[in-house]
Protein backbone atom coordinates (compact mmCIF):
# COMPACT_ATOMS: atom_id res chain seq x y z
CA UNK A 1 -26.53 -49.61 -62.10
CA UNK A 2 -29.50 -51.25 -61.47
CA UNK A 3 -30.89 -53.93 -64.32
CA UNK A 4 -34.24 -52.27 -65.58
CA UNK A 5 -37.43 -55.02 -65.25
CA UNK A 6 -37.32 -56.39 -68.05
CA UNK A 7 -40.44 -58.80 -68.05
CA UNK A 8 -44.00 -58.70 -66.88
CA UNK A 9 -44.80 -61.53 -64.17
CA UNK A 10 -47.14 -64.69 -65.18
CA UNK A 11 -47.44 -66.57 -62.18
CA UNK A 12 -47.41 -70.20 -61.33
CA UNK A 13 -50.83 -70.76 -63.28
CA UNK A 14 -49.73 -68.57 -66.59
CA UNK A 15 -46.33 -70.30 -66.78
CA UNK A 16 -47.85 -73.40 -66.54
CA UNK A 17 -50.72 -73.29 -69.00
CA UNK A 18 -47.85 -72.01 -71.17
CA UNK A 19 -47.52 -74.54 -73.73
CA UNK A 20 -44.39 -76.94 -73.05
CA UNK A 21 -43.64 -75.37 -69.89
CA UNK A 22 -45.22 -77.98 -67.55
CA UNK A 23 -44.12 -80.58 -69.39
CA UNK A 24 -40.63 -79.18 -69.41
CA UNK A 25 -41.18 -78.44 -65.65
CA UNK A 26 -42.11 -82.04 -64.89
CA UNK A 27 -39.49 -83.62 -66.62
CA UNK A 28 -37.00 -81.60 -64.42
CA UNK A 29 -38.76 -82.79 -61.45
CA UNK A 30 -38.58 -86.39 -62.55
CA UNK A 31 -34.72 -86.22 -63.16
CA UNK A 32 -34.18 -84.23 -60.45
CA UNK A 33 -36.00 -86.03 -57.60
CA UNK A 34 -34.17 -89.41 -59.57
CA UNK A 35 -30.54 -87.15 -59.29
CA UNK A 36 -31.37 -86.49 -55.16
CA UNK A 37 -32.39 -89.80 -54.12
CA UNK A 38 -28.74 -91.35 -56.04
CA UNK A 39 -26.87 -88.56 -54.49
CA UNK A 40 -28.09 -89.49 -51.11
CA UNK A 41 -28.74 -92.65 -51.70
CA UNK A 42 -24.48 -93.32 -52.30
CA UNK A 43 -23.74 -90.77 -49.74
CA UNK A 44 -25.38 -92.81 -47.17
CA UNK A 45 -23.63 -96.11 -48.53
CA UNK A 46 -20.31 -94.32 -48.58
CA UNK A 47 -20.11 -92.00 -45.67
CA UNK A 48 -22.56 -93.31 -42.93
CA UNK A 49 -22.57 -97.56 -44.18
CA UNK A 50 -21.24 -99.68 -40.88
CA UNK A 51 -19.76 -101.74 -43.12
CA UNK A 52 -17.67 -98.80 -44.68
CA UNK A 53 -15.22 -96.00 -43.45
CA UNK A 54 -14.49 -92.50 -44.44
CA UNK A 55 -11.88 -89.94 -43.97
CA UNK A 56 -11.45 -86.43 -45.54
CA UNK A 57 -9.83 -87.77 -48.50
CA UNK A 58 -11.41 -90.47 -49.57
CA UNK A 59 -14.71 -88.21 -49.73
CA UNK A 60 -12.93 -85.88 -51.40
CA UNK A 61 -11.49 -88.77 -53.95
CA UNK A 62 -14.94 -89.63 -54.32
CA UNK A 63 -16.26 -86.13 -54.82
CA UNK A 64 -13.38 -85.74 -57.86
CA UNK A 65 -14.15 -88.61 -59.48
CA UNK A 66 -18.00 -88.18 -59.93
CA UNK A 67 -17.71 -84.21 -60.27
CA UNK A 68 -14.43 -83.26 -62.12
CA UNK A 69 -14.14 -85.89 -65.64
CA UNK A 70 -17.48 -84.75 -67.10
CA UNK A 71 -16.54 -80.87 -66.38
CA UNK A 72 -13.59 -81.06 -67.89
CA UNK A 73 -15.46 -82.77 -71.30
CA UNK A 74 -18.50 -80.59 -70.84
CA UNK A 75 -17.47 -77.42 -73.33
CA UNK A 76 -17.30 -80.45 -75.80
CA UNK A 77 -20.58 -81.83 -75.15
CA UNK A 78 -22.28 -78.83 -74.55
CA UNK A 79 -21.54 -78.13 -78.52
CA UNK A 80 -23.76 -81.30 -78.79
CA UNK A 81 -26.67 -79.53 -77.23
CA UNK A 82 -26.23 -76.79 -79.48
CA UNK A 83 -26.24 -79.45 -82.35
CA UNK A 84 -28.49 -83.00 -82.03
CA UNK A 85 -31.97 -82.19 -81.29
CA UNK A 86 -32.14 -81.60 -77.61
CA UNK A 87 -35.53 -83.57 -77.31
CA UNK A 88 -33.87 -86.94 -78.25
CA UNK A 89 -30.68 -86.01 -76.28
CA UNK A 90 -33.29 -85.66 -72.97
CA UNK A 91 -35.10 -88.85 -74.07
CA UNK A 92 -32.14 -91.04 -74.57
CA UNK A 93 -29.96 -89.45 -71.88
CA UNK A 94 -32.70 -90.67 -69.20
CA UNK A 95 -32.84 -94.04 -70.21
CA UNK A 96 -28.94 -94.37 -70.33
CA UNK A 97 -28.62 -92.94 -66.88
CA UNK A 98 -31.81 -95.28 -65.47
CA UNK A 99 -29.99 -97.92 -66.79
CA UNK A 100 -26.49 -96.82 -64.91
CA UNK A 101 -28.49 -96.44 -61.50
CA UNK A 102 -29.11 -99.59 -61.58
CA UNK A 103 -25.55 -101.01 -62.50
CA UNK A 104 -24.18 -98.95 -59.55
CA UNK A 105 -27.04 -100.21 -56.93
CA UNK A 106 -25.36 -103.91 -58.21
CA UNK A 107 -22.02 -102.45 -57.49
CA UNK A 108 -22.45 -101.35 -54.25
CA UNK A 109 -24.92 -104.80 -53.13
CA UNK A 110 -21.60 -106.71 -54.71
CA UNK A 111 -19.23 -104.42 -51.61
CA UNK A 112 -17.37 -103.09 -54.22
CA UNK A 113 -15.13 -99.92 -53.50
CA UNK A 114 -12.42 -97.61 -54.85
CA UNK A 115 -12.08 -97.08 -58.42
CA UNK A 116 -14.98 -99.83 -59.65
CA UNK A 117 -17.33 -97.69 -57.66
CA UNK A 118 -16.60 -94.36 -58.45
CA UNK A 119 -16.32 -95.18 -62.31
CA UNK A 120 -19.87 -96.38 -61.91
CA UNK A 121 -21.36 -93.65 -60.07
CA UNK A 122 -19.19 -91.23 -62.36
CA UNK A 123 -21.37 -92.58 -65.52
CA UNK A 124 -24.46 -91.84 -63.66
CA UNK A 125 -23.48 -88.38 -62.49
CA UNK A 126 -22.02 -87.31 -65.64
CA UNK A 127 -25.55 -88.25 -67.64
CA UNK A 128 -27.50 -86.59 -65.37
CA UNK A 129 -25.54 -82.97 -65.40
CA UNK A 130 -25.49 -83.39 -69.23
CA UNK A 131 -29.60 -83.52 -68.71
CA UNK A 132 -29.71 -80.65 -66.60
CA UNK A 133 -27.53 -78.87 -69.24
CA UNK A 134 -30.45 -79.98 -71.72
CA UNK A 135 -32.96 -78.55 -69.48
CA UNK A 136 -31.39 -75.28 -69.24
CA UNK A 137 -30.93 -74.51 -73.18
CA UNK A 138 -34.27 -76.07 -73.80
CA UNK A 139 -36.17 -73.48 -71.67
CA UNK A 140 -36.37 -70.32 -74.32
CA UNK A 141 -37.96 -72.71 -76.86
CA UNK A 142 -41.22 -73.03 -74.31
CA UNK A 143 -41.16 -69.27 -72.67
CA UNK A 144 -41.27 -66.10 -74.37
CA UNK A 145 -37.63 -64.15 -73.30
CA UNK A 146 -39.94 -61.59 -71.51
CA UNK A 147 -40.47 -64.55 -68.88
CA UNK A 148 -37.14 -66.33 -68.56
CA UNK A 149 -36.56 -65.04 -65.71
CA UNK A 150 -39.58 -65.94 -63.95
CA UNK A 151 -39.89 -69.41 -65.63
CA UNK A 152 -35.82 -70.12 -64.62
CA UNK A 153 -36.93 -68.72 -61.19
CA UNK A 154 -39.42 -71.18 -60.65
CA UNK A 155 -38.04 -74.15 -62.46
CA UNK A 156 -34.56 -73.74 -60.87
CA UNK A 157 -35.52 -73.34 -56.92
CA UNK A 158 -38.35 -75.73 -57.16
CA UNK A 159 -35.73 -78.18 -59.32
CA UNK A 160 -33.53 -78.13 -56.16
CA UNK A 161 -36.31 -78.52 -53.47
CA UNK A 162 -37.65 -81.49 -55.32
CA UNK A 163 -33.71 -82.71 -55.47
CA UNK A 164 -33.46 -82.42 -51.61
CA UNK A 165 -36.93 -84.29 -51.36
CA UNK A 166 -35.48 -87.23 -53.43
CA UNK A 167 -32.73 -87.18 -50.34
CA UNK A 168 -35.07 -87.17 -47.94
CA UNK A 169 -36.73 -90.12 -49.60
CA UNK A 170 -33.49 -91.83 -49.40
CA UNK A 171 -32.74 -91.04 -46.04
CA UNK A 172 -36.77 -92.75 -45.20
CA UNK A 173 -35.88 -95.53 -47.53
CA UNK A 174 -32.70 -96.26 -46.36
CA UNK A 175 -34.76 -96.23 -42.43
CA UNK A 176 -36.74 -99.31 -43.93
CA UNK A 177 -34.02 -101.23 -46.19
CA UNK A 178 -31.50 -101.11 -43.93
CA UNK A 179 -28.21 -98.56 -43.58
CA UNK A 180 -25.17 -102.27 -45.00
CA UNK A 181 -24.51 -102.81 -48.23
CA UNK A 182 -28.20 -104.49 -48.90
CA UNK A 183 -30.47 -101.63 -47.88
CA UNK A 184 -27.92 -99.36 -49.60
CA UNK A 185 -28.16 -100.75 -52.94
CA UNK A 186 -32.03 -101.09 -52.73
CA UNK A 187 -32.10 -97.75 -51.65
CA UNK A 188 -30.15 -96.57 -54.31
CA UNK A 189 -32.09 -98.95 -57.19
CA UNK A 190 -35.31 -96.86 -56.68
CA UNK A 191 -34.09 -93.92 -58.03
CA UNK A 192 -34.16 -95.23 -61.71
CA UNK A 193 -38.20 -93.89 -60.93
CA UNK A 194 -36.95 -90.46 -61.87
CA UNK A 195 -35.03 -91.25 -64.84
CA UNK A 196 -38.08 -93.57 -66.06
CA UNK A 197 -40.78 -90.74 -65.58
CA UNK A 198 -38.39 -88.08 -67.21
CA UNK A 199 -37.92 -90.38 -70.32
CA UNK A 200 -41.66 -90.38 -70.90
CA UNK A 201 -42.10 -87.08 -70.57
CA UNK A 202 -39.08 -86.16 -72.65
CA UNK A 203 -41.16 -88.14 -75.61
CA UNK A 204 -44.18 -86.22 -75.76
CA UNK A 205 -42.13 -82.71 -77.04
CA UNK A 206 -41.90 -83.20 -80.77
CA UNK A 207 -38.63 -83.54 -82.64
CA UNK A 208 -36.79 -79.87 -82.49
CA UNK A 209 -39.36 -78.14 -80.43
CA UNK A 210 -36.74 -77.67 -77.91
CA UNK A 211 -34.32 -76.73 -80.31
CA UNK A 212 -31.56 -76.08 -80.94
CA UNK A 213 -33.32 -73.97 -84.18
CA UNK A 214 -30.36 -73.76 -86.54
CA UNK A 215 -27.13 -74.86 -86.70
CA UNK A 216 -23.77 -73.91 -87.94
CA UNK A 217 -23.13 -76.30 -91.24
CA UNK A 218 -19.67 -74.36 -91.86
CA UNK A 219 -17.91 -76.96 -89.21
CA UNK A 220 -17.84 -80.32 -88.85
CA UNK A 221 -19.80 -81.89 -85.57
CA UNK A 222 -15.95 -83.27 -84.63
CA UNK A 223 -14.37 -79.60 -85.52
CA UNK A 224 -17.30 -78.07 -83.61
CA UNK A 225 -17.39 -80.24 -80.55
CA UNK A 226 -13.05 -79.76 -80.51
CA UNK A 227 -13.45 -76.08 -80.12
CA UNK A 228 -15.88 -76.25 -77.69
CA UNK A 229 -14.46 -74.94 -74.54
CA UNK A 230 -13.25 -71.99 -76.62
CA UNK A 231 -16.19 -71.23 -78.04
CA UNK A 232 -18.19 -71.42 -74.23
CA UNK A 233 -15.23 -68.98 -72.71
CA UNK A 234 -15.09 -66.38 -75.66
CA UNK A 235 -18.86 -65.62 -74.73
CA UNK A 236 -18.63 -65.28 -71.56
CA UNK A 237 -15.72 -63.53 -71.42
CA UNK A 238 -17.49 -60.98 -74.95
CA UNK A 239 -20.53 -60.56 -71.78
CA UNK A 240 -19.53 -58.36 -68.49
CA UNK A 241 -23.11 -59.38 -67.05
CA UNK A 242 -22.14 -63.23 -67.77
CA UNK A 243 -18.22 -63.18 -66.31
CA UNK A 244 -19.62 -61.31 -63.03
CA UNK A 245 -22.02 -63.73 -63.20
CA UNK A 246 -19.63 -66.75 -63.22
CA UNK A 247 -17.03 -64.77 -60.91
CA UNK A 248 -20.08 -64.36 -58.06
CA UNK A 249 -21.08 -68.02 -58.45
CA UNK A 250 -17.43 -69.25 -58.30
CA UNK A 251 -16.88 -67.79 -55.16
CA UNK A 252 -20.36 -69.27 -54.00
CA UNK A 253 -19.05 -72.93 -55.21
CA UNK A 254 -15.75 -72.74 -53.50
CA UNK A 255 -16.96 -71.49 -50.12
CA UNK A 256 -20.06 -74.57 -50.82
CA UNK A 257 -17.24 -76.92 -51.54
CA UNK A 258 -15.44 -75.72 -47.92
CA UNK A 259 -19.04 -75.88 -46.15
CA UNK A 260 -19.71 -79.38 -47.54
CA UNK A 261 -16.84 -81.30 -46.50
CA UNK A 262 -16.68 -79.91 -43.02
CA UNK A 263 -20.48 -80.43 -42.63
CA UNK A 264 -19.99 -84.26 -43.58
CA UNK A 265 -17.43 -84.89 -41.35
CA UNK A 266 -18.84 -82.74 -38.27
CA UNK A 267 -22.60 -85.08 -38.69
CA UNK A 268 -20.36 -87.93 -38.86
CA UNK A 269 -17.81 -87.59 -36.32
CA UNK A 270 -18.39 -84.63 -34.24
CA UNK A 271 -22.13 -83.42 -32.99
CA UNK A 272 -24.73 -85.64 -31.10
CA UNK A 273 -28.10 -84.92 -30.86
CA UNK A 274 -29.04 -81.99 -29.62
CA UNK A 275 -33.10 -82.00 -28.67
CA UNK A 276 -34.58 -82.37 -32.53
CA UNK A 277 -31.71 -81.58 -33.66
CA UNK A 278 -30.23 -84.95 -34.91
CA UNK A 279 -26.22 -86.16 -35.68
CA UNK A 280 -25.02 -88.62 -38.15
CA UNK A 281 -27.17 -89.36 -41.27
CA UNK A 282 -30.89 -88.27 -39.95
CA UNK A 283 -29.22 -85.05 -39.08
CA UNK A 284 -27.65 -84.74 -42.30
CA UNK A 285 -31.49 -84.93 -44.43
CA UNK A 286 -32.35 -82.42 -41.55
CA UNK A 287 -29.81 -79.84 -42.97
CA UNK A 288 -30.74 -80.42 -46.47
CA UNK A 289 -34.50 -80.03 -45.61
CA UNK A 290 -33.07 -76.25 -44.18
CA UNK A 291 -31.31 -75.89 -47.43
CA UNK A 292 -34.13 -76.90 -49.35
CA UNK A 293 -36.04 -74.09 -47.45
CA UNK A 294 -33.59 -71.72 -48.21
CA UNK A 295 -34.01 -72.36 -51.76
CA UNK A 296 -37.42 -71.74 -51.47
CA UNK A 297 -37.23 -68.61 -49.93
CA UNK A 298 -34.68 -67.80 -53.03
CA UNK A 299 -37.20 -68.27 -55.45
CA UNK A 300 -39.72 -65.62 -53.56
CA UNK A 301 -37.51 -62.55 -52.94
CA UNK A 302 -35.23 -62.66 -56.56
CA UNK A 303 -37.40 -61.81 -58.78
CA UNK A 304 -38.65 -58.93 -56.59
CA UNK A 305 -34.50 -57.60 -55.13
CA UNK A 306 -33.73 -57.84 -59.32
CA UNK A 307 -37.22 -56.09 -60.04
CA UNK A 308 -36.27 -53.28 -57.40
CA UNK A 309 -32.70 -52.91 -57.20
CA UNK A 310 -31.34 -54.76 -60.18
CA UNK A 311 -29.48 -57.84 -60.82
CA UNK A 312 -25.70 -56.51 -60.16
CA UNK A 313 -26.96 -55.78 -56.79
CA UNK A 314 -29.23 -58.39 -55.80
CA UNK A 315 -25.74 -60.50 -56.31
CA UNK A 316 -24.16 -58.55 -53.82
CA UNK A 317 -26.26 -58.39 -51.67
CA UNK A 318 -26.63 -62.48 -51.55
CA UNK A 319 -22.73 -62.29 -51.36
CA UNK A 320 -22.63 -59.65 -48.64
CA UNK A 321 -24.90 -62.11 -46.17
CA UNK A 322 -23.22 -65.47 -46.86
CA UNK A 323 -20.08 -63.55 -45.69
CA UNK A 324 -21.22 -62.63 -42.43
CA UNK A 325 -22.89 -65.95 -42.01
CA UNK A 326 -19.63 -67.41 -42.63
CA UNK A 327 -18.26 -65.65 -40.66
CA UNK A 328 -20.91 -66.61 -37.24
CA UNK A 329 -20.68 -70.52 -38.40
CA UNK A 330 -16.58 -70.00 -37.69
CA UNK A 331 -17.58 -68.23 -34.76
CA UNK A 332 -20.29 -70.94 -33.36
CA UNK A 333 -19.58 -74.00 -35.03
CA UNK A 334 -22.06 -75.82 -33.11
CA UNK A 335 -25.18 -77.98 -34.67
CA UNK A 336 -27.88 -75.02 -34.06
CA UNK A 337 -24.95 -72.50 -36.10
CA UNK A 338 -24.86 -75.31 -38.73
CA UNK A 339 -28.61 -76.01 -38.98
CA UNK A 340 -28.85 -71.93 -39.41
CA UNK A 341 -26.12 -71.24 -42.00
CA UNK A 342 -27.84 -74.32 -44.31
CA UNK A 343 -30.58 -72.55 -44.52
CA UNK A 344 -29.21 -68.97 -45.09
CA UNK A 345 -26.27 -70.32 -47.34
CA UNK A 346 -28.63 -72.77 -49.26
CA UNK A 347 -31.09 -69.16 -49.38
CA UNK A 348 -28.05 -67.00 -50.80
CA UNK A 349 -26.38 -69.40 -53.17
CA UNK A 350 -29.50 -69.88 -54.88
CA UNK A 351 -30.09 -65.96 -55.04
CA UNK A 352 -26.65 -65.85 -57.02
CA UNK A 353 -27.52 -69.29 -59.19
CA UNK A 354 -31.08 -67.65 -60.45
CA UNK A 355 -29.31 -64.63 -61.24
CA UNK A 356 -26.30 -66.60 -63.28
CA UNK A 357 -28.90 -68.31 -64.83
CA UNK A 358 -30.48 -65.29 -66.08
CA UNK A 359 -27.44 -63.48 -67.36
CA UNK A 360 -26.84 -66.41 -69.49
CA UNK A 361 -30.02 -67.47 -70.79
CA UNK A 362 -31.26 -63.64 -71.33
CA UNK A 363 -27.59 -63.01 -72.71
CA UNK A 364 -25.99 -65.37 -74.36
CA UNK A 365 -26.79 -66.60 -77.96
CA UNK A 366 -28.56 -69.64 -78.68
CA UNK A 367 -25.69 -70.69 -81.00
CA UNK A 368 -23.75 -70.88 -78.47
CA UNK A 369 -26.22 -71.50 -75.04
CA UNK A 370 -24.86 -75.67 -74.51
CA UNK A 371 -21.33 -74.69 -74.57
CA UNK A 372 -22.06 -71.37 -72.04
CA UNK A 373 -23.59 -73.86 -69.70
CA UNK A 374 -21.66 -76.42 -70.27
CA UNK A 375 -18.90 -74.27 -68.96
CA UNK A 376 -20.69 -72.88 -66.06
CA UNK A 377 -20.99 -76.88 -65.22
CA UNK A 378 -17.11 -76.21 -64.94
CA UNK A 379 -17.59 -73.21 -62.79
CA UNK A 380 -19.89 -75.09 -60.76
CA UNK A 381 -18.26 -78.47 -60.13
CA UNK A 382 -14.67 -77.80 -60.62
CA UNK A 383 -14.01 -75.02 -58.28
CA UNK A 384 -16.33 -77.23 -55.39
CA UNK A 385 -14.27 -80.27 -56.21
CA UNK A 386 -10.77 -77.94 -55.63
CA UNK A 387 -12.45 -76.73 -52.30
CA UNK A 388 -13.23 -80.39 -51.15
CA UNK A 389 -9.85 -81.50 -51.72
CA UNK A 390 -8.12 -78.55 -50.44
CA UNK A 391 -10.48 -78.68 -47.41
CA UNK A 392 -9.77 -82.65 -46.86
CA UNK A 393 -6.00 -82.11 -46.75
CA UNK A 394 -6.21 -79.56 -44.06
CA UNK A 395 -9.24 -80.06 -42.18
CA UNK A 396 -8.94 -82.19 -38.87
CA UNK A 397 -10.70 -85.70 -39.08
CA UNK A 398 -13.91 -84.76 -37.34
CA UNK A 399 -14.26 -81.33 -39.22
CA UNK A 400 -14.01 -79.03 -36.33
CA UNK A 401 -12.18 -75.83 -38.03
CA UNK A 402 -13.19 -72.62 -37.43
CA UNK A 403 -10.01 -71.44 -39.75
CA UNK A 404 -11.16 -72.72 -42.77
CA UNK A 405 -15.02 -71.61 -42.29
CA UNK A 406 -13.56 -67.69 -41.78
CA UNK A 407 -11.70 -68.71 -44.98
CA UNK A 408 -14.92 -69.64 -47.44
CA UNK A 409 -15.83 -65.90 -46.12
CA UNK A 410 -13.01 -64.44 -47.31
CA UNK A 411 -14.26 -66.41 -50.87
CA UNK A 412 -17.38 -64.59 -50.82
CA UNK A 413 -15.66 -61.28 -50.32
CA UNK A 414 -13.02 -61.97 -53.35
CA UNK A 415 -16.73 -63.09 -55.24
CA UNK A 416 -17.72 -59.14 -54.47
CA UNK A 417 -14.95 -57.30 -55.35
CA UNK A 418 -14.29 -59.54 -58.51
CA UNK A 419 -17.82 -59.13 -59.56
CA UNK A 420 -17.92 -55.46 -59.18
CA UNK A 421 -14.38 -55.20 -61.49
CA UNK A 422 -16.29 -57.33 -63.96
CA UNK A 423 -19.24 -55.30 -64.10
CA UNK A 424 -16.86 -52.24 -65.08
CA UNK A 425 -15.40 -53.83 -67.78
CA UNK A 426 -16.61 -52.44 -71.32
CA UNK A 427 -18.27 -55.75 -73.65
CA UNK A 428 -15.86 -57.45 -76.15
CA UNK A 429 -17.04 -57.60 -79.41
């Protein structure tokens, strides 16, 4: 059945006069545009770096090592969130991460690579997904629940569009320092910018005003933090809405992780330029400017498909048109095809990510909100990371596999059917 609306719109100027809101809203910008410009920032030094090489599995080594550790810990820390007053975790979170940027741009100006680099850049990714945690759970404490899911809407998609403009800052910086070791690691220094900016913003919320408001004295912080993953997984799986939610958006992050890896390797090894369409690294920021698009696009038709048709089936419809885009990238698999399904898969992943979002922040109890998202950080990273790898060992070294393209569509289609069974279920109590 369709969800009922249940929120009447502000719009970009009433969310933002709303108080904490634009401050909350620019901090995410700050970390985010600082999380983009490291992502791409390493990518480049890793994957498209004369003075390095590549294959399937070391990418996919890579991948594990900066996605999978701080998933697997996340349940625990997420019980932090609901615990330490989120407005010092936000402050002092940015200034630890700034201060790991800057340790991995001397890591990679040193030529440093296998296990010294990816512990580095691990530390720095694992920080900044514990801030965007943060950032999540601290939204209801500066937006009425009538709004969430406008204010997630518009914090999410333009979160992500500022992200991919941090990587096309990278790939512009990285024109002008230089694509060895040198311009990498200069390239890669600037983004402490973003953690800087977020830290000062982070300071002017005063102490609890974004929660959490109350805590659980019964437990210990150790006890609590120990039974963290169970607590996160007990209220999702007490929430229908929630588990489809996480079943749609696991599908989503598996075909992503498939899409990803084969993308890489295709810019790097396989396509030349094709008119303005570009190869290798330049092409690369030209995808993730489509993506970006997409995302924007997201933001403008969710809130009206859930306002009109419902949640349940604005998820499946998202679903429904990443399959048969799959489905013409296998088809195609050309640079135009690619260029196209970026922005349509970037467009429909973010559909089912504001909807997720939504479940769980309109949903879920604040008691236990950190250690919900803390396990959708599992949803998100771990299945991508098991998609990567499985992708690496059988993709060809330049990428071109129509087989395992049709395959992230089958993904989507096991996304629909298991969302659907979810949605059937009757709530636990």
């Amino acid at each position: 059945m369709p969800t009922p609306p249940a929120e009447d719109r502000l719009g970009l100027a009433g969310l933002v006069a709303t108080a904490g809101y634009a401050r909350l809203l620019g901090l995410r910008f700050a970390a985010q545009w600082g999380d983009g410009m490291f992502q791409a920032a390493l990518g480049g030094a890793l994957l498209f770096n004369p003075e390095r090489q590549a294959d399937p599995l070391a990418v996919a080594a890579g991948l594990a090592v900066l996605l999978l550790p701080y998933s697997l810990i996340g349940p625990f820390a997420g019980t932090l969130l609901d615990r330490w007053d989120r407005r010092q975790v936000l402050l002092f979170a940015n200034l630890l991460r700034g201060a790991l940027v800057l340790v991995v741009a001397g890591v990679v100006l040193g030529g440093v690579t296998g296990p010294g680099l990816y512990v580095a850049a691990l530390s720095v990714a694992g920080v900044a997904r514990f801030v965007l945690a943060g950032l999540s759970t601290a939204l209801p404490h500066v937006v009425p629940r009538r709004h969430l899911v406008e204010a997630n809407t518009l914090a999410v998609t333009a979160g992500a569009a500022v992200s991919a403009l941090g990587g096309v800052s990278a790939v512009g910086l990285r024109a002008l320092f230089g694509a060895d070791d040198a311009g990498s690691a200069a390239t890669v220094a600037v983004a402490v910018l973003g953690s800087v900016l977020a830290a000062v913003l982070a300071a002017g919320f005063r102490k609890r005003q974004l929660g959490p408001d109350g805590t659980d004295d019964s437990r210990t912080t150790a006890r609590a933090v120990a039974t963290g993953f169970v607590d996160g997984a007990r209220a999702v799986a007490g929430t229908p809405s929630v588990a489809a939610s996480f079943a749609a958006l696991a599908a989503h992050r598996l075909a992503f992780g498939v899409n990803t890896l084969t993308t890489l390797l295709l810019f790097r090894y396989a396509f030349t330029d094709q008119g303005v369409l570009r190869a290798g690294f330049a092409g690369l920021g030209e995808a993730v400017v489509l993506a970006a698009a997409g995302l924007g696009v997201a933001a403008l038709v969710t809130p009206w498909l859930v306002h009109h048709v419902g949640r349940a089936r604005t998820v499946r419809l998202a679903l429904l048109v990443a399959t048969v885009t799959q489905l013409a990238l296998a088809a195609l698999l050309s640079l135009p095809a690619v260029m196209a399904a970026a922005f349509v898969i970037g467009m429909t992943g973010q559909v089912v990510k504001l909807c997720t979002d939504a479940a769980v922040q309109g949903e879920a109890g604040d008691g236990v909100l950190g250690r919900v998202f803390a396990l959708y950080d599992i949803v998100f990273n771990v299945g991508y990371v098991i998609a990567v790898a499985v992708t690496a060992l059988l993709s060809p070294p330049d990428g071109r596999s129509p087989a395992l393209l049709a395959g992230a569509a089958l993904l989507y289609v096991v996304g629909l059917l298991v969302h659907d069974r979810q949605l059937r279920r009757a709530p636990r109590p």
